[in-house]
C-alpha atoms as a PDB file:
ATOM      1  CA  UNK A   1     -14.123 -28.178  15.190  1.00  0.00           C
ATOM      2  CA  UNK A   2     -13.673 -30.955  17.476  1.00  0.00           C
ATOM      3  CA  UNK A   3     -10.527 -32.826  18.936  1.00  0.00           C
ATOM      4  CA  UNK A   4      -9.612 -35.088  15.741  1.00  0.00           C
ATOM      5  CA  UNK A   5     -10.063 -32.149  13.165  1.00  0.00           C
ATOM      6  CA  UNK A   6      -8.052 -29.835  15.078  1.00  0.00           C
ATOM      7  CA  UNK A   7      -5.361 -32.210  16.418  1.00  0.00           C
ATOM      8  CA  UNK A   8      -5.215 -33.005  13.021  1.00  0.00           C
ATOM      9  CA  UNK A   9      -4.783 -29.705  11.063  1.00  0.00           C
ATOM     10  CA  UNK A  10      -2.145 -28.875  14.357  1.00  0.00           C
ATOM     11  CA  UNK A  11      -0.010 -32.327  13.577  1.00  0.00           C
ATOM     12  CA  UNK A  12       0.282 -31.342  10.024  1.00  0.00           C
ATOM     13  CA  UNK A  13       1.134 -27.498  10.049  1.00  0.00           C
ATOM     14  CA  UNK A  14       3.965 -29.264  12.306  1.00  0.00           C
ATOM     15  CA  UNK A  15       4.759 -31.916   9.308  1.00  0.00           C
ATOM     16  CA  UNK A  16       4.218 -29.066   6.428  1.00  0.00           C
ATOM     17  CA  UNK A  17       7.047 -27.098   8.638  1.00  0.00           C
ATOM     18  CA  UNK A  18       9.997 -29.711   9.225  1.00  0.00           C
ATOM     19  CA  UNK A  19      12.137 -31.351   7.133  1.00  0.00           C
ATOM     20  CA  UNK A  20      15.280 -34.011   7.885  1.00  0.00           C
ATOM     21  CA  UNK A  21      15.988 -35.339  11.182  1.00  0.00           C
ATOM     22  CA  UNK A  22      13.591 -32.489  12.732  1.00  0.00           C
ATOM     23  CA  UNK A  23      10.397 -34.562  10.426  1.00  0.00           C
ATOM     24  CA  UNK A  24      11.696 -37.822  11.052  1.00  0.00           C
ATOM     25  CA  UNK A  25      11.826 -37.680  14.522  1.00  0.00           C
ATOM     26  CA  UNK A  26       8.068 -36.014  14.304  1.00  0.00           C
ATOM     27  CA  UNK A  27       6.442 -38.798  12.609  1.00  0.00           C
ATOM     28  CA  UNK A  28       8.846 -41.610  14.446  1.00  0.00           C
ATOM     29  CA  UNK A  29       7.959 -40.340  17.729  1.00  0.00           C
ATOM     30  CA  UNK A  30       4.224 -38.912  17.904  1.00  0.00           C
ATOM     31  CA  UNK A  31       3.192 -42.255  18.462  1.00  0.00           C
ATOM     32  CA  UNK A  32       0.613 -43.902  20.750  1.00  0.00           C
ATOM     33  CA  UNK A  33       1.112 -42.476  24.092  1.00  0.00           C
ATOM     34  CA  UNK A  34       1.636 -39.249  23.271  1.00  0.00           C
ATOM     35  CA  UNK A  35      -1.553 -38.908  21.289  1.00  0.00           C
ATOM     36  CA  UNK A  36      -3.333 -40.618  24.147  1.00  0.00           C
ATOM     37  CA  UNK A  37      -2.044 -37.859  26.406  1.00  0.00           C
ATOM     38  CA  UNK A  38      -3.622 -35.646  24.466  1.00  0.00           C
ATOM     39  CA  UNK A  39      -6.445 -36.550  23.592  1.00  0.00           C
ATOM     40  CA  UNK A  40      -7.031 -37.728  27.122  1.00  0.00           C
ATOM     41  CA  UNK A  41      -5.344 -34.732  29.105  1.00  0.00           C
ATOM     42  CA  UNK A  42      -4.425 -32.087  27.135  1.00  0.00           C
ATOM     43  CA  UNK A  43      -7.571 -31.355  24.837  1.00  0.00           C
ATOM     44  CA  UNK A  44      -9.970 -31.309  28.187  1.00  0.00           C
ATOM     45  CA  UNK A  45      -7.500 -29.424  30.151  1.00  0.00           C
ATOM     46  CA  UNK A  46      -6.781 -26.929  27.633  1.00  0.00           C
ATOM     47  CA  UNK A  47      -9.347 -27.149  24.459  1.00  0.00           C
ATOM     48  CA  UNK A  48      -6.901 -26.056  22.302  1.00  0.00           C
ATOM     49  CA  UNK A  49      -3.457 -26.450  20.593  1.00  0.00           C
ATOM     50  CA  UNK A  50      -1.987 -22.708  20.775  1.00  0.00           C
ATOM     51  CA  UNK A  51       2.089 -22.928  21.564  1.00  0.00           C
ATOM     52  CA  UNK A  52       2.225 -26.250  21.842  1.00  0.00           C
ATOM     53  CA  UNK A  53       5.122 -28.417  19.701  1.00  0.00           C
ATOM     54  CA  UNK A  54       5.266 -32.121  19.081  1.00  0.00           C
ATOM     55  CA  UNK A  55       8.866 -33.818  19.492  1.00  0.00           C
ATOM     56  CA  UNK A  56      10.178 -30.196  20.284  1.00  0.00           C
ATOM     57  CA  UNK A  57      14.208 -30.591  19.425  1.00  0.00           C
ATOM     58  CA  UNK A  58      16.355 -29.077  22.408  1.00  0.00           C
ATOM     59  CA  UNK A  59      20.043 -28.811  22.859  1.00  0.00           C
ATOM     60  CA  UNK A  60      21.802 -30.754  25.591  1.00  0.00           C
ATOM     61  CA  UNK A  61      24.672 -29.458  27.290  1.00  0.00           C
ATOM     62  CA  UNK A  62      27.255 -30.680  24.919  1.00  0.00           C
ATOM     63  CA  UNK A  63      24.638 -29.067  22.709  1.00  0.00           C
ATOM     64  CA  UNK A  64      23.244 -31.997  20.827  1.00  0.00           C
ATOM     65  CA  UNK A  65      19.948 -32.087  19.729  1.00  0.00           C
ATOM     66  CA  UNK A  66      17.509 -34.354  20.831  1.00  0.00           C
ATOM     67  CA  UNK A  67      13.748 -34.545  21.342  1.00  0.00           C
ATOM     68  CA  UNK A  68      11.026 -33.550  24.121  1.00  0.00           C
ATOM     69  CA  UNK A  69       7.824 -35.716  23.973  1.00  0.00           C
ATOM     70  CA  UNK A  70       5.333 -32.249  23.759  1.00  0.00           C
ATOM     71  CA  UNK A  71       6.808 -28.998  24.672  1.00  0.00           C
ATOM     72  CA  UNK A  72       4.195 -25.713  25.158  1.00  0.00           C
ATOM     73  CA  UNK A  73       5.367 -22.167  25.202  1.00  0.00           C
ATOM     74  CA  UNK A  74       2.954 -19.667  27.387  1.00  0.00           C
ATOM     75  CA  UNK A  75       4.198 -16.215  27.008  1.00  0.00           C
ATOM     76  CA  UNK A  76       7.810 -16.379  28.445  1.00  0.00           C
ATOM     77  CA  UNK A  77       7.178 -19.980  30.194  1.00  0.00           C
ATOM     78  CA  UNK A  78       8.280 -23.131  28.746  1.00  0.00           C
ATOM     79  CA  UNK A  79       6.634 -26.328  29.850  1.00  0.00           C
ATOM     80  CA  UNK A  80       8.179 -29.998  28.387  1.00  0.00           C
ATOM     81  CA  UNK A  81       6.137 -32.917  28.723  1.00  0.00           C
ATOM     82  CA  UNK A  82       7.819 -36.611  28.898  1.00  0.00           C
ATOM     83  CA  UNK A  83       5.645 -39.806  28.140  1.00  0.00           C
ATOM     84  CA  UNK A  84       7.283 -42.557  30.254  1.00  0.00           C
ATOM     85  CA  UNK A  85       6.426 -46.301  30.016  1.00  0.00           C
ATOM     86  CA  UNK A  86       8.173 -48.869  32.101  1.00  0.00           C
ATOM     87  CA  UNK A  87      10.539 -49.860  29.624  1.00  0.00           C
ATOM     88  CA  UNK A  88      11.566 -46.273  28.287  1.00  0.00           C
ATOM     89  CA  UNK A  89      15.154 -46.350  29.992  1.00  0.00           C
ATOM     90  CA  UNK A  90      15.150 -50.520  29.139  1.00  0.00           C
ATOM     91  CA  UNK A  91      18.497 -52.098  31.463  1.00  0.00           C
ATOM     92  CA  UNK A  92      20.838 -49.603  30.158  1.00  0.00           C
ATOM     93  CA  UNK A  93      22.420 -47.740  33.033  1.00  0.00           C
ATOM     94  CA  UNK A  94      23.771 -45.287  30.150  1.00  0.00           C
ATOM     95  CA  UNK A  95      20.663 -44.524  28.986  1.00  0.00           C
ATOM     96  CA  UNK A  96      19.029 -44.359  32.316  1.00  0.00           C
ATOM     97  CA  UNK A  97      21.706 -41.483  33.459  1.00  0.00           C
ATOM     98  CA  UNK A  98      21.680 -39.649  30.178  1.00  0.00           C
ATOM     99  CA  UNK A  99      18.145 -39.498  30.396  1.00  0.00           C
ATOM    100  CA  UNK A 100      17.757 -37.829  33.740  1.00  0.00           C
ATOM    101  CA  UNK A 101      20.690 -35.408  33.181  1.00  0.00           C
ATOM    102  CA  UNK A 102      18.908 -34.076  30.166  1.00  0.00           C
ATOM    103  CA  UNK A 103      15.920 -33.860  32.121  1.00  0.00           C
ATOM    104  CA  UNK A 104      18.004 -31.680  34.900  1.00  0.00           C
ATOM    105  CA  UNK A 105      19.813 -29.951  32.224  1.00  0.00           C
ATOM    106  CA  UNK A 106      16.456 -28.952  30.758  1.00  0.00           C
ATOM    107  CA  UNK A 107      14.791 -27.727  34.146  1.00  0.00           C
ATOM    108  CA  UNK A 108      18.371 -25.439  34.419  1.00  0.00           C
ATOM    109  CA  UNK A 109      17.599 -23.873  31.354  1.00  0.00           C
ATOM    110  CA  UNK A 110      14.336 -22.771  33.015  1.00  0.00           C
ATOM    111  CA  UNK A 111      11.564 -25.371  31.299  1.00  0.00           C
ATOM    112  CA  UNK A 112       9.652 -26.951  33.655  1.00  0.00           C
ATOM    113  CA  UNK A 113       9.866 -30.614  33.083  1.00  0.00           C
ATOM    114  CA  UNK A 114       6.835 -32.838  33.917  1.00  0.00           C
ATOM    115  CA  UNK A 115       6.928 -37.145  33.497  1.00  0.00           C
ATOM    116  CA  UNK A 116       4.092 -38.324  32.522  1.00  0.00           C
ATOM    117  CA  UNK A 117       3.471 -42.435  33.242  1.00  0.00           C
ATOM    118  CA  UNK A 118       2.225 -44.142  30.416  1.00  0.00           C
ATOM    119  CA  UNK A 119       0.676 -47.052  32.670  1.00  0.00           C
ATOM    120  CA  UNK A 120      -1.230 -44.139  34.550  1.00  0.00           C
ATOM    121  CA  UNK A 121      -2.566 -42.462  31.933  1.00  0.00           C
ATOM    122  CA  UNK A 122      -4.052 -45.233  30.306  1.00  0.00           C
ATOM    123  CA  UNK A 123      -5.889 -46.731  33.429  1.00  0.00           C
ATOM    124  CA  UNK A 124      -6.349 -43.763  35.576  1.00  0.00           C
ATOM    125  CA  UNK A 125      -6.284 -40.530  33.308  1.00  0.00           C
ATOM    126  CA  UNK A 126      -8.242 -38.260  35.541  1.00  0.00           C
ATOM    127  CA  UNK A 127      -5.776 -38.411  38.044  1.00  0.00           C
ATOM    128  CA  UNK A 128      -2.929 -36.801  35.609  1.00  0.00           C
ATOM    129  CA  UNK A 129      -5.649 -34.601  34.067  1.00  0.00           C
ATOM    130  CA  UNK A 130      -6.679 -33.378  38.059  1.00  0.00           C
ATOM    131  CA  UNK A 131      -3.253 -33.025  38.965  1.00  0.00           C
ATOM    132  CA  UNK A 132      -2.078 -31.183  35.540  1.00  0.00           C
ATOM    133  CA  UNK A 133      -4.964 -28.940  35.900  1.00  0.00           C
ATOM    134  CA  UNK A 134      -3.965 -27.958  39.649  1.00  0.00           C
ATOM    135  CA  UNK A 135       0.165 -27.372  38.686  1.00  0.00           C
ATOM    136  CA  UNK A 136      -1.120 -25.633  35.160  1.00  0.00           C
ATOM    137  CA  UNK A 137      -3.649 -23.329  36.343  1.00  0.00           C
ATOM    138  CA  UNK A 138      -1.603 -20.249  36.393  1.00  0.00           C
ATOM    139  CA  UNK A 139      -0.885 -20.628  32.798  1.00  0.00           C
ATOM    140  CA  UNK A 140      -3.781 -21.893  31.001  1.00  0.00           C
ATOM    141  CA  UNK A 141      -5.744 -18.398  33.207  1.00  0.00           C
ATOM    142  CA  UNK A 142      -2.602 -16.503  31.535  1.00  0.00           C
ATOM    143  CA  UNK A 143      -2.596 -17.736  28.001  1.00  0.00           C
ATOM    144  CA  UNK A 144      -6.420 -17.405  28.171  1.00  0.00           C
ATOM    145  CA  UNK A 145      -6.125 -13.688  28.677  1.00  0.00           C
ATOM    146  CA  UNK A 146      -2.530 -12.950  26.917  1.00  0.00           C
ATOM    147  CA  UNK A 147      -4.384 -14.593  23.854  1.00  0.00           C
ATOM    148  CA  UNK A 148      -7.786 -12.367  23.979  1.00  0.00           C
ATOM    149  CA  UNK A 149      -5.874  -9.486  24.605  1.00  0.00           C
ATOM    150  CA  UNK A 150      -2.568 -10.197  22.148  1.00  0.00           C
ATOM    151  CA  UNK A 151      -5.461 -11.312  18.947  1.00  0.00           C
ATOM    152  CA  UNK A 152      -6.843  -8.039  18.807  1.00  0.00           C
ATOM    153  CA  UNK A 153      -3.403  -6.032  17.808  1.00  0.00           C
ATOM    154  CA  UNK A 154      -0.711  -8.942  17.087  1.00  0.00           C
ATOM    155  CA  UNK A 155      -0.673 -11.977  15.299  1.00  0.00           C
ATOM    156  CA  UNK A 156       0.528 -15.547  16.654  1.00  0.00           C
ATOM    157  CA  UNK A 157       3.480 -15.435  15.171  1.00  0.00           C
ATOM    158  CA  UNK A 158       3.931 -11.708  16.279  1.00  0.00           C
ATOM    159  CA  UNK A 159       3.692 -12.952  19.748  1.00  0.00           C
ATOM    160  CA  UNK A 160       5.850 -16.054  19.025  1.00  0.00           C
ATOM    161  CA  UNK A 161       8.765 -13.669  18.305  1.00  0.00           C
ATOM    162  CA  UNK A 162       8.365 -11.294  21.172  1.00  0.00           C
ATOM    163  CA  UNK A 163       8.380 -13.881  23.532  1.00  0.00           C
ATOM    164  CA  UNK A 164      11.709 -15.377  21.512  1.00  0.00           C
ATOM    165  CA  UNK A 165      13.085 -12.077  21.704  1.00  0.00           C
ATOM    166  CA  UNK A 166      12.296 -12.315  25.551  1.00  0.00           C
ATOM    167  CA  UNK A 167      13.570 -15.458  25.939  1.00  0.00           C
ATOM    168  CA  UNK A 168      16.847 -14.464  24.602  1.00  0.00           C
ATOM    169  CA  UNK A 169      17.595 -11.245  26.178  1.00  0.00           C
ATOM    170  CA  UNK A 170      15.686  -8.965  23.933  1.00  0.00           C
ATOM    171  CA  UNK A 171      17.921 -10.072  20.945  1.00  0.00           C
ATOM    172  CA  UNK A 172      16.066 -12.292  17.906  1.00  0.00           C
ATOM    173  CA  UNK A 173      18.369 -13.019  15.006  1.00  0.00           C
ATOM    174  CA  UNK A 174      15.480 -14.379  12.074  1.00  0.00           C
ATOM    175  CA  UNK A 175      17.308 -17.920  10.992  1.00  0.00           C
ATOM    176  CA  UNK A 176      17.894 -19.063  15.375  1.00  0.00           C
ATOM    177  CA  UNK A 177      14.217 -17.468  15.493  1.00  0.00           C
ATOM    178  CA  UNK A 178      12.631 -19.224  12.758  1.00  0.00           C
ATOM    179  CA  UNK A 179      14.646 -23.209  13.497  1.00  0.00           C
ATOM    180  CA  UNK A 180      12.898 -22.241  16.991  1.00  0.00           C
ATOM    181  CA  UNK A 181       9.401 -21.629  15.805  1.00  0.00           C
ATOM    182  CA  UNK A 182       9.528 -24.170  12.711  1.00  0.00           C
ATOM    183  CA  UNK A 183       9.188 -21.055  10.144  1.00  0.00           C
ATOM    184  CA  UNK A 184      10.901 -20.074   6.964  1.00  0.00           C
ATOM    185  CA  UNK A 185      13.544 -17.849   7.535  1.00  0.00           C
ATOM    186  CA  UNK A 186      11.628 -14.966   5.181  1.00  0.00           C
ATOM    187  CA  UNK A 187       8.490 -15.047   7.350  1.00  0.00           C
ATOM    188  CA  UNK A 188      10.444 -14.225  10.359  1.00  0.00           C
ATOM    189  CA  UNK A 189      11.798 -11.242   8.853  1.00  0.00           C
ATOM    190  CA  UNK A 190       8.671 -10.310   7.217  1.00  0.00           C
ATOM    191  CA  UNK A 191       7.142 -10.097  10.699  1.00  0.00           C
ATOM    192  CA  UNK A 192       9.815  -8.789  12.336  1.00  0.00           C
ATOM    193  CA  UNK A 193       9.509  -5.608   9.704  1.00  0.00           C
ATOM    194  CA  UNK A 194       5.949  -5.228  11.005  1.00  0.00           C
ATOM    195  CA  UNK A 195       6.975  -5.471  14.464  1.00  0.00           C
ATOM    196  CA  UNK A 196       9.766  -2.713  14.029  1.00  0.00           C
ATOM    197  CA  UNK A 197       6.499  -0.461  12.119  1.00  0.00           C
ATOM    198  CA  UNK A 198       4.433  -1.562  15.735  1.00  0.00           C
ATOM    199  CA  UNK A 199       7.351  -0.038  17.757  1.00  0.00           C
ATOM    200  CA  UNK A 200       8.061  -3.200  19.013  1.00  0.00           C
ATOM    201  CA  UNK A 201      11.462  -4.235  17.666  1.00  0.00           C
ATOM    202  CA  UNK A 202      14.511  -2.333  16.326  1.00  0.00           C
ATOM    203  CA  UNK A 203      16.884  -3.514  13.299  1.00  0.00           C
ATOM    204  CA  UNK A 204      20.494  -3.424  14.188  1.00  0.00           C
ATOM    205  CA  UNK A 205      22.628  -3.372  11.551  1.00  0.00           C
ATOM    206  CA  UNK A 206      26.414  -3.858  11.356  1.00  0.00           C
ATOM    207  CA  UNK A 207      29.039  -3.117   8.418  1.00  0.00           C
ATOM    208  CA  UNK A 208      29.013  -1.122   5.602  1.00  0.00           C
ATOM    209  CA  UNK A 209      26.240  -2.477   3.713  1.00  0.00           C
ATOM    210  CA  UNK A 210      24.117  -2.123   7.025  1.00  0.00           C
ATOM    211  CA  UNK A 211      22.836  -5.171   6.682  1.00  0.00           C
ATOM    212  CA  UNK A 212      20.542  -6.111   9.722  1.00  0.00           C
ATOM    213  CA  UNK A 213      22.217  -8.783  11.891  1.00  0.00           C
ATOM    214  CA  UNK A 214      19.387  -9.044  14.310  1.00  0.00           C
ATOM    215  CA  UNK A 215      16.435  -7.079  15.936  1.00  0.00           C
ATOM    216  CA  UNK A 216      16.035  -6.151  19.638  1.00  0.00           C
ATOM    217  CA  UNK A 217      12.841  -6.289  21.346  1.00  0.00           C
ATOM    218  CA  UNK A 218      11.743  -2.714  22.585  1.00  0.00           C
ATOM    219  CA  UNK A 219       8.635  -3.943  24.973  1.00  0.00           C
ATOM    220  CA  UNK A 220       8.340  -3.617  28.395  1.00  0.00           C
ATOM    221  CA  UNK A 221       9.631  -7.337  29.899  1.00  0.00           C
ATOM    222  CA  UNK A 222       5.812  -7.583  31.600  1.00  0.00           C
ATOM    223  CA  UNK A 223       4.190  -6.311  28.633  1.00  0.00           C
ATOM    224  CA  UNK A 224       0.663  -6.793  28.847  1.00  0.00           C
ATOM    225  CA  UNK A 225       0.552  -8.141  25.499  1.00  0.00           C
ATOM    226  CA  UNK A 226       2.467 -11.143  26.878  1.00  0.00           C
ATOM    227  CA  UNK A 227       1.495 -11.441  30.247  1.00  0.00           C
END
């Protein structure tokens, strides 16, 4: 399929998946220069829509939520993309300085944060798409290969949780895991059961009805499944 069928189909798996504030500030925000971005930069860098999220919610650091322009996961990697027009932080010196210290908070949490001008990309587009291409090489070569080599024994959302178990030192509890990856709380655990058959997770269970509090991720940290 080509760019409009399958940025299509991707927008609405995202729409069929949210609900509340989380769907609100989807269709609010995907607006103009964020599907210009990628339509322009992201489809002919990348030719595909694997691990990325529109309006990806994040915690701040008094842990509010709030929401990232385009965020894409690559195996352990997190990469945040922020469409900026001139008037985006308006004349409000508040705004202006809560803005950057989420963007600084972000980059702490190890994302890398990339701005993205809204003037540039809509007269000079190759110029973002050269210099994207350049800083995103190592990735787009990685999730080339993790995703040939991860399709042929685990499925997307297989991967999705090993690298969320990664991400949070080897620990994924199903309802953190599936707000993260915009799933029902039942497919987590139904994949996490398979994983656990594949070796690759463990239930832990606590009390006396064992019930299983969370599951910890067995791999290797450089698993070449992930890699």
């Amino acid at each position: 399929m080509g760019f409009r069928e399958e940025h299509e189909r991707w927008l609405d798996e995202h729409i069929k998946r949210r609900k509340g504030e989380r769907l609100d500030a989807l269709k609010r925000g995907h607006g103009y220069g964020n599907r210009l971005f990628i339509e322009q930069v992201w489809w002919p860098l990348a030719g595909h829509f694997q691990g990325l999220h529109p309006e990806y919610e994040v915690k701040d650091w008094r842990g509010r939520s709030y929401f990232v322009d385009l965020l894409w996961e690559v195996g352990a990697s997190r990469i945040a993309f922020e469409i900026m027009d001139f008037g985006s932080h308006g004349t409000d010196r508040s705004k202006y300085r809560m803005d950057l210290n989420r963007g600084l908070f972000l980059q702490s949490q190890e994302c890398t944060l990339l701005f993205i001008s809204l003037d540039e990309l809509k007269e000079n587009p190759s110029f973002i798409l050269s210099a994207l291409r350049s800083i995103l090489y190592p990735y787009l070569s990685a999730g080339m290969s993790a995703h040939r080599s991860a399709e042929r024994t685990y499925s997307k959302i297989e991967c999705d949780l090993m690298r969320s178990a990664i991400r949070h030192h080897r620990v994924l509890r199903p309802a953190d895991a599936a707000r993260e990856l915009e799933l029902h709380t039942m497919t987590v655990i139904k994949y996490c059961r398979m994983l656990v058959d594949k070796g690759k997770f463990r239930p832990v269970a606590r009390g006396a009805s064992q019930r299983v509090i969370y599951y910890e991720y067995m791999g290797t940290l450089q698993s070449p499944d992930l890699v």
